[in-house]
C-alpha atoms as a PDB file:
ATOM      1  CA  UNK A   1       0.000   0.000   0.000  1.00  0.00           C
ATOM      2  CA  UNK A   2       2.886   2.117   0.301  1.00  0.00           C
ATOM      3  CA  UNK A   3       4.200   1.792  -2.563  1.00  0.00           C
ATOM      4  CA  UNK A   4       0.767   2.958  -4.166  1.00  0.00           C
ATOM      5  CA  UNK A   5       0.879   5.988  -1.961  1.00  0.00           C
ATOM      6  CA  UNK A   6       3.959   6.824  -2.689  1.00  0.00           C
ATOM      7  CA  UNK A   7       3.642   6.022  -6.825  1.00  0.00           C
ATOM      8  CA  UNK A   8       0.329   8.838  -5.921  1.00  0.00           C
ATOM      9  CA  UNK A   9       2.059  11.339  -4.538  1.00  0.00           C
ATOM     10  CA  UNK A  10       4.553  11.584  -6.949  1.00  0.00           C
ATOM     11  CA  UNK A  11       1.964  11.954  -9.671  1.00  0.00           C
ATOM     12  CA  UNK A  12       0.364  14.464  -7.648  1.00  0.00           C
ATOM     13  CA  UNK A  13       3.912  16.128  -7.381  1.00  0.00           C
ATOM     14  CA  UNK A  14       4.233  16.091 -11.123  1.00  0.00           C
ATOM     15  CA  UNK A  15       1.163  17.875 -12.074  1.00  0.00           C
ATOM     16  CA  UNK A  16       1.352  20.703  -9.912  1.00  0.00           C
ATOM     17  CA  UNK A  17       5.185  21.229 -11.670  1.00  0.00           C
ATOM     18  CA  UNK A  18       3.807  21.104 -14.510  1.00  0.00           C
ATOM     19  CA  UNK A  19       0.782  23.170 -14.280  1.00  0.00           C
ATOM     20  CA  UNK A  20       3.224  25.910 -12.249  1.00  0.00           C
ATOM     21  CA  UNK A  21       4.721  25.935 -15.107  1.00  0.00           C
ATOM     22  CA  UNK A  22       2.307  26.867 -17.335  1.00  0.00           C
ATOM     23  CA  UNK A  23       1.874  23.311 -18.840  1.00  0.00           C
ATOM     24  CA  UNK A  24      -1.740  23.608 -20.367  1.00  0.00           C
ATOM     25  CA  UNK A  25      -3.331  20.641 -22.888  1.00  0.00           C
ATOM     26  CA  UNK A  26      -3.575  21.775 -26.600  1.00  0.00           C
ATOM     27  CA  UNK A  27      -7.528  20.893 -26.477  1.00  0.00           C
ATOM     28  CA  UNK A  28      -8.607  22.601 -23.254  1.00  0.00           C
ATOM     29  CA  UNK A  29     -11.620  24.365 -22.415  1.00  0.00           C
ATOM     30  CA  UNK A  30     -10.097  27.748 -23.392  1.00  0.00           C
ATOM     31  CA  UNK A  31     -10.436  30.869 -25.705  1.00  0.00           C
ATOM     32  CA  UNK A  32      -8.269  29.733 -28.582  1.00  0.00           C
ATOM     33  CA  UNK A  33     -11.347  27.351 -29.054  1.00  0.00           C
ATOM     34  CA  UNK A  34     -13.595  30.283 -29.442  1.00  0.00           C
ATOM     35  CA  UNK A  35     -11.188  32.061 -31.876  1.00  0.00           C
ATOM     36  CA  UNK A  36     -11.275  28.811 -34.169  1.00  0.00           C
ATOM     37  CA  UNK A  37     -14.886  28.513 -34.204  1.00  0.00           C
ATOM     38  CA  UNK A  38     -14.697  32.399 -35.128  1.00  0.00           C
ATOM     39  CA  UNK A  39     -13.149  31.001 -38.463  1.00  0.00           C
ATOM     40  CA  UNK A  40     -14.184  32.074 -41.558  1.00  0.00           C
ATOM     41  CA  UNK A  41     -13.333  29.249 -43.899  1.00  0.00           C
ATOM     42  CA  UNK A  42     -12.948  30.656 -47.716  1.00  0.00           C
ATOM     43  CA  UNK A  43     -14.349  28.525 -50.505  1.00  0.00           C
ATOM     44  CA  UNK A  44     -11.477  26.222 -51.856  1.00  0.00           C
ATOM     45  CA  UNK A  45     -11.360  25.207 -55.458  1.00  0.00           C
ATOM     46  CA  UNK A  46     -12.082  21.940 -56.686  1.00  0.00           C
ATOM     47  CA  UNK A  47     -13.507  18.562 -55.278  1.00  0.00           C
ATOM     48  CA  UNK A  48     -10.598  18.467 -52.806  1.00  0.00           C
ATOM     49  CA  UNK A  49     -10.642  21.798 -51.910  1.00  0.00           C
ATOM     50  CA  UNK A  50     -14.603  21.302 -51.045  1.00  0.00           C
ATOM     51  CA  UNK A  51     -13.429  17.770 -48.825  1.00  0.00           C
ATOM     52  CA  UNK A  52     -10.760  19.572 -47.108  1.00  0.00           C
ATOM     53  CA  UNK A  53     -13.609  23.022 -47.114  1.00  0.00           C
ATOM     54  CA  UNK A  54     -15.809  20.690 -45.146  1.00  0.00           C
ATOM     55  CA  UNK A  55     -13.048  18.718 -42.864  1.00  0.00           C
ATOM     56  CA  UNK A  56     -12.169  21.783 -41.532  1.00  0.00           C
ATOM     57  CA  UNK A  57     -15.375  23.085 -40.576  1.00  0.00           C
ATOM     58  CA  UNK A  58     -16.162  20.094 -38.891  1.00  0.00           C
ATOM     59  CA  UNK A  59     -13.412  20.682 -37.107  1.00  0.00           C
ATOM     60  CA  UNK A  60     -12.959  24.778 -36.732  1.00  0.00           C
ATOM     61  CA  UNK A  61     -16.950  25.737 -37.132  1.00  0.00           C
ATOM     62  CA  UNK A  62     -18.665  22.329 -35.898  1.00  0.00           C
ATOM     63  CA  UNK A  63     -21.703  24.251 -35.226  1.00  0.00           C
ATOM     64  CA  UNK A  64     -21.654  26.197 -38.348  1.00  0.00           C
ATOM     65  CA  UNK A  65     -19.821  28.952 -40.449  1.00  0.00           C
ATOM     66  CA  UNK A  66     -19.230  32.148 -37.692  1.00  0.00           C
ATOM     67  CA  UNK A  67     -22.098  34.596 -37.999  1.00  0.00           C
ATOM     68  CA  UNK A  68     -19.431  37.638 -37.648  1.00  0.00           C
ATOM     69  CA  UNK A  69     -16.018  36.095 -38.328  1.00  0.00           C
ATOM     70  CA  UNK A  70     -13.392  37.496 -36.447  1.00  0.00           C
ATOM     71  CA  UNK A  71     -10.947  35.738 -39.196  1.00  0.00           C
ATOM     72  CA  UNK A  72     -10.747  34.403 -42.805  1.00  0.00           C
ATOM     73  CA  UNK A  73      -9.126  31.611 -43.725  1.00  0.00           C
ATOM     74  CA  UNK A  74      -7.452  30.962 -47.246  1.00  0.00           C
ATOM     75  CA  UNK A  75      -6.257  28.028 -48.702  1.00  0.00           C
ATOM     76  CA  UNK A  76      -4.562  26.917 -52.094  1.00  0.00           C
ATOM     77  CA  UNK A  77      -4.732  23.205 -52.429  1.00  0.00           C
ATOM     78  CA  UNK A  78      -2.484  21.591 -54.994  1.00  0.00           C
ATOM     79  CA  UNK A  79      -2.572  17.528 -55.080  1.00  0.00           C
ATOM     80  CA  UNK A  80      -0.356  15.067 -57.216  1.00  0.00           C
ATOM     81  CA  UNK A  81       0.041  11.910 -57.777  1.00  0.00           C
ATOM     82  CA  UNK A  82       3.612  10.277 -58.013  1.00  0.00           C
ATOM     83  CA  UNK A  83       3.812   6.029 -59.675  1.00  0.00           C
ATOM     84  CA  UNK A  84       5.860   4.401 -57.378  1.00  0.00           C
ATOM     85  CA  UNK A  85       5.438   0.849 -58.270  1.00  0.00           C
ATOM     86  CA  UNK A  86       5.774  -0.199 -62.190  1.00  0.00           C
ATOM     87  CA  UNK A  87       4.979  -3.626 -63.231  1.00  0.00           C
ATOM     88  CA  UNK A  88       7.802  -4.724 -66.645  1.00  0.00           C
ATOM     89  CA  UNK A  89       5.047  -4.340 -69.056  1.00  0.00           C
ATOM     90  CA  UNK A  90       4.364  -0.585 -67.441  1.00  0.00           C
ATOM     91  CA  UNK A  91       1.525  -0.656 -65.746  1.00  0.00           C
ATOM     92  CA  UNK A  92       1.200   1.396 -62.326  1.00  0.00           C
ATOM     93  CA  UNK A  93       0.425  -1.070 -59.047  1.00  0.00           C
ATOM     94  CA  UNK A  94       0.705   1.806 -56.581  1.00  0.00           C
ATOM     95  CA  UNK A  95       0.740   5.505 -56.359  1.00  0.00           C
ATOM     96  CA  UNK A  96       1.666   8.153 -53.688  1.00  0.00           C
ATOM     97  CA  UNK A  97      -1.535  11.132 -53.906  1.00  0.00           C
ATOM     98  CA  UNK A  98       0.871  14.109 -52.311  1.00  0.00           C
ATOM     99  CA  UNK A  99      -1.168  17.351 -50.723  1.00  0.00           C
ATOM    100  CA  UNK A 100      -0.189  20.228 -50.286  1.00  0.00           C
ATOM    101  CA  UNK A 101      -2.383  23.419 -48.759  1.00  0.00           C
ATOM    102  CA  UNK A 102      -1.094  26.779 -48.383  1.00  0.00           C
ATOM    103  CA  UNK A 103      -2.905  28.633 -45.636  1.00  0.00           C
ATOM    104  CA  UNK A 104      -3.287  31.970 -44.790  1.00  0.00           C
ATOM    105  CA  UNK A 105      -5.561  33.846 -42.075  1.00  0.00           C
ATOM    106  CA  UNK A 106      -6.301  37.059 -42.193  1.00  0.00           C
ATOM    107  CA  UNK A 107      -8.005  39.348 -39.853  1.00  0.00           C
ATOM    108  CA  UNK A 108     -11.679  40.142 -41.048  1.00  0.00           C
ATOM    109  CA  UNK A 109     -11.853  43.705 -39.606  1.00  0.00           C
ATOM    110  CA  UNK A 110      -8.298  45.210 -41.393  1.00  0.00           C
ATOM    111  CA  UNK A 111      -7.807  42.201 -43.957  1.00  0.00           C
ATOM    112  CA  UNK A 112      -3.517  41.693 -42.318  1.00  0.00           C
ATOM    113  CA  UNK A 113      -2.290  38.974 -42.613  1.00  0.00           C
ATOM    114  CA  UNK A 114      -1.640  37.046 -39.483  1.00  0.00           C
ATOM    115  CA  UNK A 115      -0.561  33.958 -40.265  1.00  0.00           C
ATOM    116  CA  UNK A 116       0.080  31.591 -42.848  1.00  0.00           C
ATOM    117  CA  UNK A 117       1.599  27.842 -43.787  1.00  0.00           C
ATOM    118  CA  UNK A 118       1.736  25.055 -45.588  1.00  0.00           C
ATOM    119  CA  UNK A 119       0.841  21.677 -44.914  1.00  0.00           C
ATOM    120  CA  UNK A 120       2.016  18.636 -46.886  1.00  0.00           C
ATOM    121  CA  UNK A 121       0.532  15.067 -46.590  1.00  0.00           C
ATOM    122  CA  UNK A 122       1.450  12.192 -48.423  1.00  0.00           C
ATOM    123  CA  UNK A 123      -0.813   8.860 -48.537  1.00  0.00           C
ATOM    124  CA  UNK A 124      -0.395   5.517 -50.653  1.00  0.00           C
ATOM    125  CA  UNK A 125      -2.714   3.503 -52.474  1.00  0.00           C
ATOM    126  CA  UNK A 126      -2.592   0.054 -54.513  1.00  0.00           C
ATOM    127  CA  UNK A 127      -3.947   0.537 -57.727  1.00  0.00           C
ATOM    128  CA  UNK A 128      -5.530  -3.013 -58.667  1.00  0.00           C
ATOM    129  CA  UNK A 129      -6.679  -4.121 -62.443  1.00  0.00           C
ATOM    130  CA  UNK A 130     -10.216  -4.149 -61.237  1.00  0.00           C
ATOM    131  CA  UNK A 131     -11.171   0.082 -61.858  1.00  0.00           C
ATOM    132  CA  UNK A 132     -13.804   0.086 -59.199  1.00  0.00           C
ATOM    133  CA  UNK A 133     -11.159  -0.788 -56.654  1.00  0.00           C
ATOM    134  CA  UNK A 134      -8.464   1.515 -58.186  1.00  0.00           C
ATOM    135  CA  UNK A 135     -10.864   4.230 -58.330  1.00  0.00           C
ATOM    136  CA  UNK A 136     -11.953   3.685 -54.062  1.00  0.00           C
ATOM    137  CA  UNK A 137      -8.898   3.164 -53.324  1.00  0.00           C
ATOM    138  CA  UNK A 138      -7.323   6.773 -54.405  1.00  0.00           C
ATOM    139  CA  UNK A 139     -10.775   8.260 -53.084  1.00  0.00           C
ATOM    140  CA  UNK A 140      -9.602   6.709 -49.886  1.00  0.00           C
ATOM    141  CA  UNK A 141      -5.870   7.819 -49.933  1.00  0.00           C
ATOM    142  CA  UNK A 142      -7.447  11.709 -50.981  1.00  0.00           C
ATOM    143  CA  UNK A 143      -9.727  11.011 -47.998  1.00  0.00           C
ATOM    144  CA  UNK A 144      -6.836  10.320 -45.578  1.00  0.00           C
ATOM    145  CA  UNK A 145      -4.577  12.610 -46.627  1.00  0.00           C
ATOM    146  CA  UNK A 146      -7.284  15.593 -46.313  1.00  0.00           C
ATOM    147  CA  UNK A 147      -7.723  14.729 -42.875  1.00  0.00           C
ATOM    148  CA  UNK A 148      -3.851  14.854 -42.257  1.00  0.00           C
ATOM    149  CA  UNK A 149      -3.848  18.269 -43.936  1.00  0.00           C
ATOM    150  CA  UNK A 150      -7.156  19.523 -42.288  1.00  0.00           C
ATOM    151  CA  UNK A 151      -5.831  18.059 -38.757  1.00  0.00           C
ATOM    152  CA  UNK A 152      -2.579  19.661 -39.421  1.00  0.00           C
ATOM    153  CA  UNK A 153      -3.943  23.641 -39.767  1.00  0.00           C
ATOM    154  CA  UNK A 154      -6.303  23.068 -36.755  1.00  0.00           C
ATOM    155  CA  UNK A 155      -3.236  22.421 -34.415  1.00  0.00           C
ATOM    156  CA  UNK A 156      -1.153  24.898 -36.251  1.00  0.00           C
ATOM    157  CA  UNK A 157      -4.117  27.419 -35.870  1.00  0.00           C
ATOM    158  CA  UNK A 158      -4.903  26.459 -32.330  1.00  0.00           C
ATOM    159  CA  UNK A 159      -0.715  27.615 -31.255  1.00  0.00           C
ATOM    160  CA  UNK A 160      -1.384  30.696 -33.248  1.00  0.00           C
ATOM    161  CA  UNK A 161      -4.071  31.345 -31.176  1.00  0.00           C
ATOM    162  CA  UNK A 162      -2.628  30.392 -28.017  1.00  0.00           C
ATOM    163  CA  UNK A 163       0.826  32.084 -29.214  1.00  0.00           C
ATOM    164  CA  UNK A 164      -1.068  35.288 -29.568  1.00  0.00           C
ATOM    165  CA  UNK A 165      -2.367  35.071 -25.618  1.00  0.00           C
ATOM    166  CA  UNK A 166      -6.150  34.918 -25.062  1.00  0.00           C
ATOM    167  CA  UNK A 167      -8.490  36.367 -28.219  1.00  0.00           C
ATOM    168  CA  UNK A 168     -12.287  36.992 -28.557  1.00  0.00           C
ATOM    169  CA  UNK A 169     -13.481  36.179 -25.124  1.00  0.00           C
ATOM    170  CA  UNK A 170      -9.705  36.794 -22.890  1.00  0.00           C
END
């Protein structure tokens, strides 16, 4: 029983070091969450542009575009594909789909720019013989590497936000 007591303690020890100091989690109950859901999220071209449109707001906005954005978010979305694997009479058995989003948000009131990025994802597919499968199975590498991408510019949004030191609501 000791040994529990003491195993406590020191747990208890370590989370008062940390939160003195200033240790907080990335996903907290705080105001950087406010400033992402005060998001505007820009139209992106094309059919990835509209998955990664929608990832995000379920993500930034999951209760709907901002009524009066404090922010606007841009994004460029360029996508490739690269053959990595090539059979000896040529044909392609798998692919690498390579994202790539260039970010920037800007302040709605003044239209500065505040911050921007890039984020980069890279997912593999097989491509098989059978064209249904090839044609699921690159939908499902786009799919994957979206939410990388979309994933990616929350975090990097939500240490802007923090970075900057409170926001809408203090």
């Amino acid at each position: 029983m000791s040994s529990f007591r003491a195993s406590l303690l020191g747990l208890v020890a370590l989370c008062l070091v940390a939160a003195g100091c200033g240790f907080q989690p990335l996903y907290g109950e705080r105001s950087e969450n406010a400033d992402l859901a005060a998001v505007k999220i820009a139209l992106i071209q094309n059919r990835s542009g509209q998955e990664l449109h929608n990832a995000l707001l379920d993500r930034l906005n999951p209760k709907g575009q901002p009524v009066r954005p404090l922010y606007v978010l841009r994004i460029a979305l360029d996508e490739s594909l690269q053959d990595l694997a090539v059979r000896k009479d040529e044909s392609v058995t798998r692919a690498n789909l390579q994202l790539a989003a260039i970010f920037r948000l800007y302040s709605q009131a003044d239209g500065s720019l505040l911050t921007e990025g890039v984020s980069r994802s890279t997912t593999s597919f097989n491509i098989s013989t059978q064209e249904y499968s090839a044609i699921v199975a690159e939908q499902d590498a786009r799919r994957r590497g979206i939410d990388l991408v979309a994933d990616d510019i929350q975090i990097r949004l939500a240490l802007f936000f923090r970075r900057l030191g409170g926001g809408s609501d203090g």
